[in-house]
N, C-alpha and C. Protein backbone atom coordinates (compact mmCIF):
# COMPACT_ATOMS: atom_id res chain seq x y z
N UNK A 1 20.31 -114.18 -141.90
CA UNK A 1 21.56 -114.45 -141.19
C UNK A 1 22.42 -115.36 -142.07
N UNK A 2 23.51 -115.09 -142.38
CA UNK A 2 24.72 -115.79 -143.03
C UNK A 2 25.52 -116.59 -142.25
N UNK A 3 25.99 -118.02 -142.36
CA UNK A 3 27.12 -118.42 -141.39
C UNK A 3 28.28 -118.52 -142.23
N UNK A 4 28.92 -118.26 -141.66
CA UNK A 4 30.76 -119.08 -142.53
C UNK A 4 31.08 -119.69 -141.75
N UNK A 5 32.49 -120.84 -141.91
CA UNK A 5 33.20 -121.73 -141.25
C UNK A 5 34.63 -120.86 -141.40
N UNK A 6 34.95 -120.00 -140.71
CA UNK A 6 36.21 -119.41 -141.05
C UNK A 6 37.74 -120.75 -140.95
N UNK A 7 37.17 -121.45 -139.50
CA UNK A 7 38.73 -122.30 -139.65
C UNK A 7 37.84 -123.70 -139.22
N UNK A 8 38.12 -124.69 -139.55
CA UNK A 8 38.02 -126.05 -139.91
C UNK A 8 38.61 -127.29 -139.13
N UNK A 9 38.97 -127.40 -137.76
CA UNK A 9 39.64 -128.17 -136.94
C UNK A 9 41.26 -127.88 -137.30
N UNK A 10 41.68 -126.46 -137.53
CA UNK A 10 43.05 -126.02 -137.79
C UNK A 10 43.80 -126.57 -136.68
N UNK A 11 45.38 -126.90 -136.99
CA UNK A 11 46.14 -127.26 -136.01
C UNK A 11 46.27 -125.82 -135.05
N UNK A 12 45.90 -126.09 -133.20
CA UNK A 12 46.29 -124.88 -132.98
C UNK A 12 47.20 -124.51 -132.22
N UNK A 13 48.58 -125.57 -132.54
CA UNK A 13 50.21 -125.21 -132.54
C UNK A 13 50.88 -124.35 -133.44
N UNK A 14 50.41 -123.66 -134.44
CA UNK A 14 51.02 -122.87 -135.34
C UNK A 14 49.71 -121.82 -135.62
N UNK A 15 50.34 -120.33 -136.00
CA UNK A 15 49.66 -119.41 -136.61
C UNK A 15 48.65 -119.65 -137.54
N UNK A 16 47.50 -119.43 -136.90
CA UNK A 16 45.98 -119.80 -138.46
C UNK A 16 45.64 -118.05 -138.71
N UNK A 17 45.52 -118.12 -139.77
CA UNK A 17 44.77 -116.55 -140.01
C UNK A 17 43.70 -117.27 -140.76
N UNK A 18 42.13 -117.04 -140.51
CA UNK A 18 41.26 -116.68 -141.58
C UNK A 18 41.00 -116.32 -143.08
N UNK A 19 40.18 -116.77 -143.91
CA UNK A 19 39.70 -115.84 -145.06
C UNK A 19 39.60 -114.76 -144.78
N UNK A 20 39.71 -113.74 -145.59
CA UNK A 20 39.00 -112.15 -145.54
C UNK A 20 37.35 -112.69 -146.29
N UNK A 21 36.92 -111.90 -145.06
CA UNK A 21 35.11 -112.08 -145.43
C UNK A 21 34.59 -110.65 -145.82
N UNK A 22 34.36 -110.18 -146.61
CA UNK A 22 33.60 -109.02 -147.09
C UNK A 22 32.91 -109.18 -146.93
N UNK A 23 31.71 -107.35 -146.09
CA UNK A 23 30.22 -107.43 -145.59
C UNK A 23 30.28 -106.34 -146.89
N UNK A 24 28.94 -106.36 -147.48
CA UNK A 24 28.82 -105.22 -148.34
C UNK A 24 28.89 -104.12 -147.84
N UNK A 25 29.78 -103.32 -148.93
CA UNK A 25 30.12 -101.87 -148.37
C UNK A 25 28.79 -101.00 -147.77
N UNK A 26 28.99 -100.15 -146.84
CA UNK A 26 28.05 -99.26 -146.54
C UNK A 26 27.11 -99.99 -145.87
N UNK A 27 26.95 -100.68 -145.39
CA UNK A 27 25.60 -101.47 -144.50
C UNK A 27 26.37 -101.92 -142.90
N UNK A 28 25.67 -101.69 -141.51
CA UNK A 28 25.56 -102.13 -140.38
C UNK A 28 25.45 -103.72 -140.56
N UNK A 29 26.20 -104.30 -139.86
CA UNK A 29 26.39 -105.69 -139.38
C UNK A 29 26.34 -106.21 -137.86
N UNK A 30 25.26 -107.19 -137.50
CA UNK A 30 25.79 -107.76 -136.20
C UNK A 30 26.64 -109.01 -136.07
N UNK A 31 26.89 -109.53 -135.60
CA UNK A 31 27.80 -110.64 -135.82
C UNK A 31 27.88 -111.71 -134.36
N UNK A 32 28.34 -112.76 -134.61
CA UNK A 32 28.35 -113.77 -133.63
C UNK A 32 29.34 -114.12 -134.09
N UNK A 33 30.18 -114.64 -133.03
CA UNK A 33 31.50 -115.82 -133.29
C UNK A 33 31.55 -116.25 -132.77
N UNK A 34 31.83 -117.94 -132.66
CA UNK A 34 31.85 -119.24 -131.79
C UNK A 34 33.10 -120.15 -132.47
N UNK A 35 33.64 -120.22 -131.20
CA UNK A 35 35.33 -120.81 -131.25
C UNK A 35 34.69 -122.26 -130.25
N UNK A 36 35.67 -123.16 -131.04
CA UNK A 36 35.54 -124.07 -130.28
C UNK A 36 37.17 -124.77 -130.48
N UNK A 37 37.38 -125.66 -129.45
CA UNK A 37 38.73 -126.27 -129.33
C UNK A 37 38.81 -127.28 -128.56
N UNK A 38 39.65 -128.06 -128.98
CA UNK A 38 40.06 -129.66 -128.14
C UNK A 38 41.35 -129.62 -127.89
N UNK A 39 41.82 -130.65 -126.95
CA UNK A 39 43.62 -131.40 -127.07
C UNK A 39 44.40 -129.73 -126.46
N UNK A 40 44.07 -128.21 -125.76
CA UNK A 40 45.13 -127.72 -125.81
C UNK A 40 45.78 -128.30 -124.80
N UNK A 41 47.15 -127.81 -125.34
CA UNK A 41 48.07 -127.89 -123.77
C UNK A 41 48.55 -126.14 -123.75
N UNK A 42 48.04 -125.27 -123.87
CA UNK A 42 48.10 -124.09 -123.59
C UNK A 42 47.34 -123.16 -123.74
N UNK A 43 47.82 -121.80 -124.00
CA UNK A 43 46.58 -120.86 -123.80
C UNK A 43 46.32 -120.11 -125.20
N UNK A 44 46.16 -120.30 -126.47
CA UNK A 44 46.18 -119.75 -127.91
C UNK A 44 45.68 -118.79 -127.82
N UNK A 45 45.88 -116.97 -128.51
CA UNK A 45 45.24 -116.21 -128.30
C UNK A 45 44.49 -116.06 -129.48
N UNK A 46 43.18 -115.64 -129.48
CA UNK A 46 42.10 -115.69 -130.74
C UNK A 46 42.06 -113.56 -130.79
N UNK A 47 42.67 -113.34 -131.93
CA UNK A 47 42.91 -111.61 -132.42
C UNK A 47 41.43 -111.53 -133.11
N UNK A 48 40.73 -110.72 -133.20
CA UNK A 48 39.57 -110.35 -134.58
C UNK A 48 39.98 -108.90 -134.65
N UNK A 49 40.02 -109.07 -136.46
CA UNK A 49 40.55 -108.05 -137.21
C UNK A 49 39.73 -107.32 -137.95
N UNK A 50 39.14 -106.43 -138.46
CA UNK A 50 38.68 -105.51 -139.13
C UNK A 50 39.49 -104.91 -139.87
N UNK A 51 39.17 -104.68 -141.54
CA UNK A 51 40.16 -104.05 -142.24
C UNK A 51 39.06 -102.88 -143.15
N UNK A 52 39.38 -101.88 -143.69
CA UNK A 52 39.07 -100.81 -144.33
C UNK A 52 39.19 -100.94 -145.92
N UNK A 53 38.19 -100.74 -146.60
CA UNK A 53 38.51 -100.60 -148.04
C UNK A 53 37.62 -99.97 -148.60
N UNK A 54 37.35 -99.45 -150.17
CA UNK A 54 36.95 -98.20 -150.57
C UNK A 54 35.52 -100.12 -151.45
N UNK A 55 36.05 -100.98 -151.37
CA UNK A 55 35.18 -101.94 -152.26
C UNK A 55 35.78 -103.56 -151.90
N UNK A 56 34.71 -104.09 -152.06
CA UNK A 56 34.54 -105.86 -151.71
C UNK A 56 35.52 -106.14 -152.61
N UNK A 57 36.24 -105.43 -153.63
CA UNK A 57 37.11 -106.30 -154.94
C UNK A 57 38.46 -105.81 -154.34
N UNK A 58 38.97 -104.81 -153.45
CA UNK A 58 39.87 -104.31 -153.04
C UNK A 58 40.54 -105.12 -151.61
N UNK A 59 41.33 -105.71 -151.34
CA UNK A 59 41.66 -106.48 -150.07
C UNK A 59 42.42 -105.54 -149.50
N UNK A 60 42.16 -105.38 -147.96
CA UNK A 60 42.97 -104.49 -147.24
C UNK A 60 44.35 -105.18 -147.09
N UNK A 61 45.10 -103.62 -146.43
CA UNK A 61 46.34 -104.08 -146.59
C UNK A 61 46.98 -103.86 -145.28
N UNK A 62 45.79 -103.50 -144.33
CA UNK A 62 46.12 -102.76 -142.94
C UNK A 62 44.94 -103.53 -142.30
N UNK A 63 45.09 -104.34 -140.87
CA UNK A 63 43.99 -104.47 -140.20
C UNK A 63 44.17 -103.80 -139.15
N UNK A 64 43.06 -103.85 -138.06
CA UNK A 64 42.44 -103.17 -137.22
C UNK A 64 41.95 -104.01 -135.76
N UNK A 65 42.87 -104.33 -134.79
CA UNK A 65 42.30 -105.29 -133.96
C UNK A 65 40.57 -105.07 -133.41
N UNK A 66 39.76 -105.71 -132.83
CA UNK A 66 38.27 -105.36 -132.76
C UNK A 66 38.82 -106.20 -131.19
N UNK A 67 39.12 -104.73 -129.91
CA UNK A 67 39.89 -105.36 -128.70
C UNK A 67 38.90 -106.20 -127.94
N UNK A 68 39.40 -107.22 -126.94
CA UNK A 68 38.77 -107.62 -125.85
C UNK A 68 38.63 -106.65 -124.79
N UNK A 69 37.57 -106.06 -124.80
CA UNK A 69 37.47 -104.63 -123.66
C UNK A 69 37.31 -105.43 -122.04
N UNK A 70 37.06 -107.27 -122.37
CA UNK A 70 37.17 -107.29 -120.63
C UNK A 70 38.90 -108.10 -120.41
N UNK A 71 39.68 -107.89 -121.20
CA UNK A 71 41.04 -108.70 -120.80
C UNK A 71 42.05 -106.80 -120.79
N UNK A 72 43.10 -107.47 -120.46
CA UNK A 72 43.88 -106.04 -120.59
C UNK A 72 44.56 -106.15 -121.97
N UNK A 73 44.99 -107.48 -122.58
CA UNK A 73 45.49 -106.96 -123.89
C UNK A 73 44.03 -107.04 -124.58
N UNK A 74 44.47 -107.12 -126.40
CA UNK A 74 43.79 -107.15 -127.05
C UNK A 74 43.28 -108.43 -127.67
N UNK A 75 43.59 -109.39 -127.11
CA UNK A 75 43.20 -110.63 -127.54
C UNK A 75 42.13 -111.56 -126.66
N UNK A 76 41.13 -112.72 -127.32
CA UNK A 76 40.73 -113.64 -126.41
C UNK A 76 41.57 -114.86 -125.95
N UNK A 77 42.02 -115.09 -125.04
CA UNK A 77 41.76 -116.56 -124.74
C UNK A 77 41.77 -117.76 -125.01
N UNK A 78 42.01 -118.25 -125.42
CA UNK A 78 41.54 -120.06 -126.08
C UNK A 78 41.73 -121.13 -125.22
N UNK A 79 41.04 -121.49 -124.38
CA UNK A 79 41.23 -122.59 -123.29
C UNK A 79 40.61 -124.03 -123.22
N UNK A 80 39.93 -124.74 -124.09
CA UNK A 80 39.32 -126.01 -124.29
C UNK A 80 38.02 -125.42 -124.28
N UNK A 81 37.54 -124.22 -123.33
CA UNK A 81 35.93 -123.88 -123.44
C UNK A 81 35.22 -122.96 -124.78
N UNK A 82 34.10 -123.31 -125.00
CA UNK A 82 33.53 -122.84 -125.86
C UNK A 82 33.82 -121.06 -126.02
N UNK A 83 34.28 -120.47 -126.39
CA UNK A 83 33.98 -119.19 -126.63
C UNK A 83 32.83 -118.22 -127.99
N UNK A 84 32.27 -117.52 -127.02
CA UNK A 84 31.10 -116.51 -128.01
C UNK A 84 31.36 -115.38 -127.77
N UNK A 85 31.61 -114.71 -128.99
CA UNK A 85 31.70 -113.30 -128.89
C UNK A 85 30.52 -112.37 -130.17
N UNK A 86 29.76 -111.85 -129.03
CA UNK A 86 28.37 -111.54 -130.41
C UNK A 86 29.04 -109.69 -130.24
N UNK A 87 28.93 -108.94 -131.58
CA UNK A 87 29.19 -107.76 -131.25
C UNK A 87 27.74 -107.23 -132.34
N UNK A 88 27.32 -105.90 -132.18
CA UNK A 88 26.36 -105.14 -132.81
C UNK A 88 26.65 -104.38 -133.76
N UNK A 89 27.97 -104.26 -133.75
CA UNK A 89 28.44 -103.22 -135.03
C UNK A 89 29.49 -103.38 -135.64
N UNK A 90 30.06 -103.26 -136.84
CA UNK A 90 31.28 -103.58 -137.43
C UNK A 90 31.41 -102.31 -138.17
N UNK A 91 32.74 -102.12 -138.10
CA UNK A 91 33.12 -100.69 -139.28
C UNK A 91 33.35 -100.77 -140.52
N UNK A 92 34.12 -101.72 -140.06
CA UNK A 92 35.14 -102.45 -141.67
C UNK A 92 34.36 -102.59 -142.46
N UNK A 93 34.54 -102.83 -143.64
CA UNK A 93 33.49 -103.89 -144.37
C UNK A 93 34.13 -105.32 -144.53
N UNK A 94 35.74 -105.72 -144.24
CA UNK A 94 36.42 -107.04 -144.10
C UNK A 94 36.27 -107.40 -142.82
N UNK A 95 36.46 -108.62 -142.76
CA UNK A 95 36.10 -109.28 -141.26
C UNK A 95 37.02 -110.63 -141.16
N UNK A 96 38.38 -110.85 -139.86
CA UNK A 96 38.61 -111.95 -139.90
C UNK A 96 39.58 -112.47 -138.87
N UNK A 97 40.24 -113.15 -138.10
CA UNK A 97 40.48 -113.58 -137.54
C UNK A 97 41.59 -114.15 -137.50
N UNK A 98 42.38 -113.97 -136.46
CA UNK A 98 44.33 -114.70 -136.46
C UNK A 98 44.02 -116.18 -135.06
N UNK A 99 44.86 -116.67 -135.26
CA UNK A 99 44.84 -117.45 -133.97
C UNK A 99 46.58 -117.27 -133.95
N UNK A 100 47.15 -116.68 -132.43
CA UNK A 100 49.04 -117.40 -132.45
C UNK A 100 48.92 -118.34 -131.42
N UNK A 101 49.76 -119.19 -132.06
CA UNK A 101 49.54 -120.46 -130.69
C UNK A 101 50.05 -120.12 -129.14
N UNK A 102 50.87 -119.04 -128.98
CA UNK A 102 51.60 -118.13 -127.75
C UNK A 102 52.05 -119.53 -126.95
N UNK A 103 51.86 -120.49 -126.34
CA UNK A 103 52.77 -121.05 -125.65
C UNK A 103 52.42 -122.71 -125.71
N UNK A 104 50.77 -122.77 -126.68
CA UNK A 104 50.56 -123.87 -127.28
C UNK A 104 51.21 -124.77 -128.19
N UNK A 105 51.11 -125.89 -128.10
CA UNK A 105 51.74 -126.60 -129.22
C UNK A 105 51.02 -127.88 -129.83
N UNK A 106 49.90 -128.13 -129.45
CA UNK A 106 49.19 -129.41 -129.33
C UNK A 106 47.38 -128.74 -129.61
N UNK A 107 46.63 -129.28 -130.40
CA UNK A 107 45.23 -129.30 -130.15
C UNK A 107 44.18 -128.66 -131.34
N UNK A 108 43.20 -128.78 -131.79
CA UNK A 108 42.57 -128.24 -132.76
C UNK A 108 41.43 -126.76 -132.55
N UNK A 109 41.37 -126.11 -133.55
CA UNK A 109 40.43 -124.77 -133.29
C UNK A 109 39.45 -125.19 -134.31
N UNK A 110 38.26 -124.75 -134.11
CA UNK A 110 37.38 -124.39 -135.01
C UNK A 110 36.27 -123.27 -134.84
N UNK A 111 36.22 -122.24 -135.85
CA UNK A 111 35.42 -121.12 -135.75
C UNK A 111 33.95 -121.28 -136.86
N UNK A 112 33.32 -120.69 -136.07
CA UNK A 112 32.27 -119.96 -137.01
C UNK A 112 31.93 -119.00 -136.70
N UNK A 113 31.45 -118.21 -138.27
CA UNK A 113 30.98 -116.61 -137.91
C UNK A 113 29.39 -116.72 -139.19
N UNK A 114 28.44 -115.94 -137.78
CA UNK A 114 27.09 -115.74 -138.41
C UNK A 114 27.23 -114.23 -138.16
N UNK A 115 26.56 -113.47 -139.24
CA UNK A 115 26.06 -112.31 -139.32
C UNK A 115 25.27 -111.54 -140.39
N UNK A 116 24.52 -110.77 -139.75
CA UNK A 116 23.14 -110.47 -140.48
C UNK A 116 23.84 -108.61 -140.59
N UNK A 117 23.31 -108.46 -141.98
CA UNK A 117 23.57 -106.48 -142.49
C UNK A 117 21.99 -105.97 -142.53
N UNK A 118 22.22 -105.21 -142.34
CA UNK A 118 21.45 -104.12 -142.65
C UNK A 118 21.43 -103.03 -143.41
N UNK A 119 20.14 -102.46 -144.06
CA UNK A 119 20.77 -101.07 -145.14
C UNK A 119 20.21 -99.97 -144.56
């Protein structure tokens, strides 16, 4: 299992996007993500993106939202509580994450992402 720190106590009054994380091409991934946050005074929406490429040296140029199938849009949430989102499969081989502050203006995010491939 691999962890990254995608965002770092980011301000989450303004737009954070993520690193692009490359999983090696051609291999199954499960994945975990854990958001954490302090100080909001609103509701930040957390996007996860998936992008397509032919190789790990190639950066996409198109992402792919990865939807919240229990909200009606496509985004999570961000409310002071812990959020986990574990999924079993990834397509992409890029992996990464937007935060828009939508009506926030005040408070910090921090993510991590663990995930284990398979061949």
């Amino acid at each position: 299992m691999r962890t990254e720190n995608l965002l770092n106590d980011v301000d989450a009054g303004v737009q954070q996007i993520s690193a692009n994380k490359c999983i090696d091409c051609g291999q199954r991934a499960e994945w975990i993500l854990v958001v954490d946050s302090t100080g909001l005074d609103g509701t930040p929406e957390l996007f996860i993106e998936q992008g397509f490429t032919s190789s790990c040296n190639v950066s996409p140029t198109k992402w792919v939202i990865i939807p919240n199938k229990c909200e009606v849009n496509s985004f999570f949430p961000i409310d002071d509580t812990q959020i986990v989102i574990e999924k079993s499969d990834l397509k992409g081989n890029f992996f990464r994450i937007r935060i828009e502050p939508n009506d926030n203006t005040t408070g910090i995010i921090s993510a991590t992402w663990s995930y284990k491939t398979f061949t």
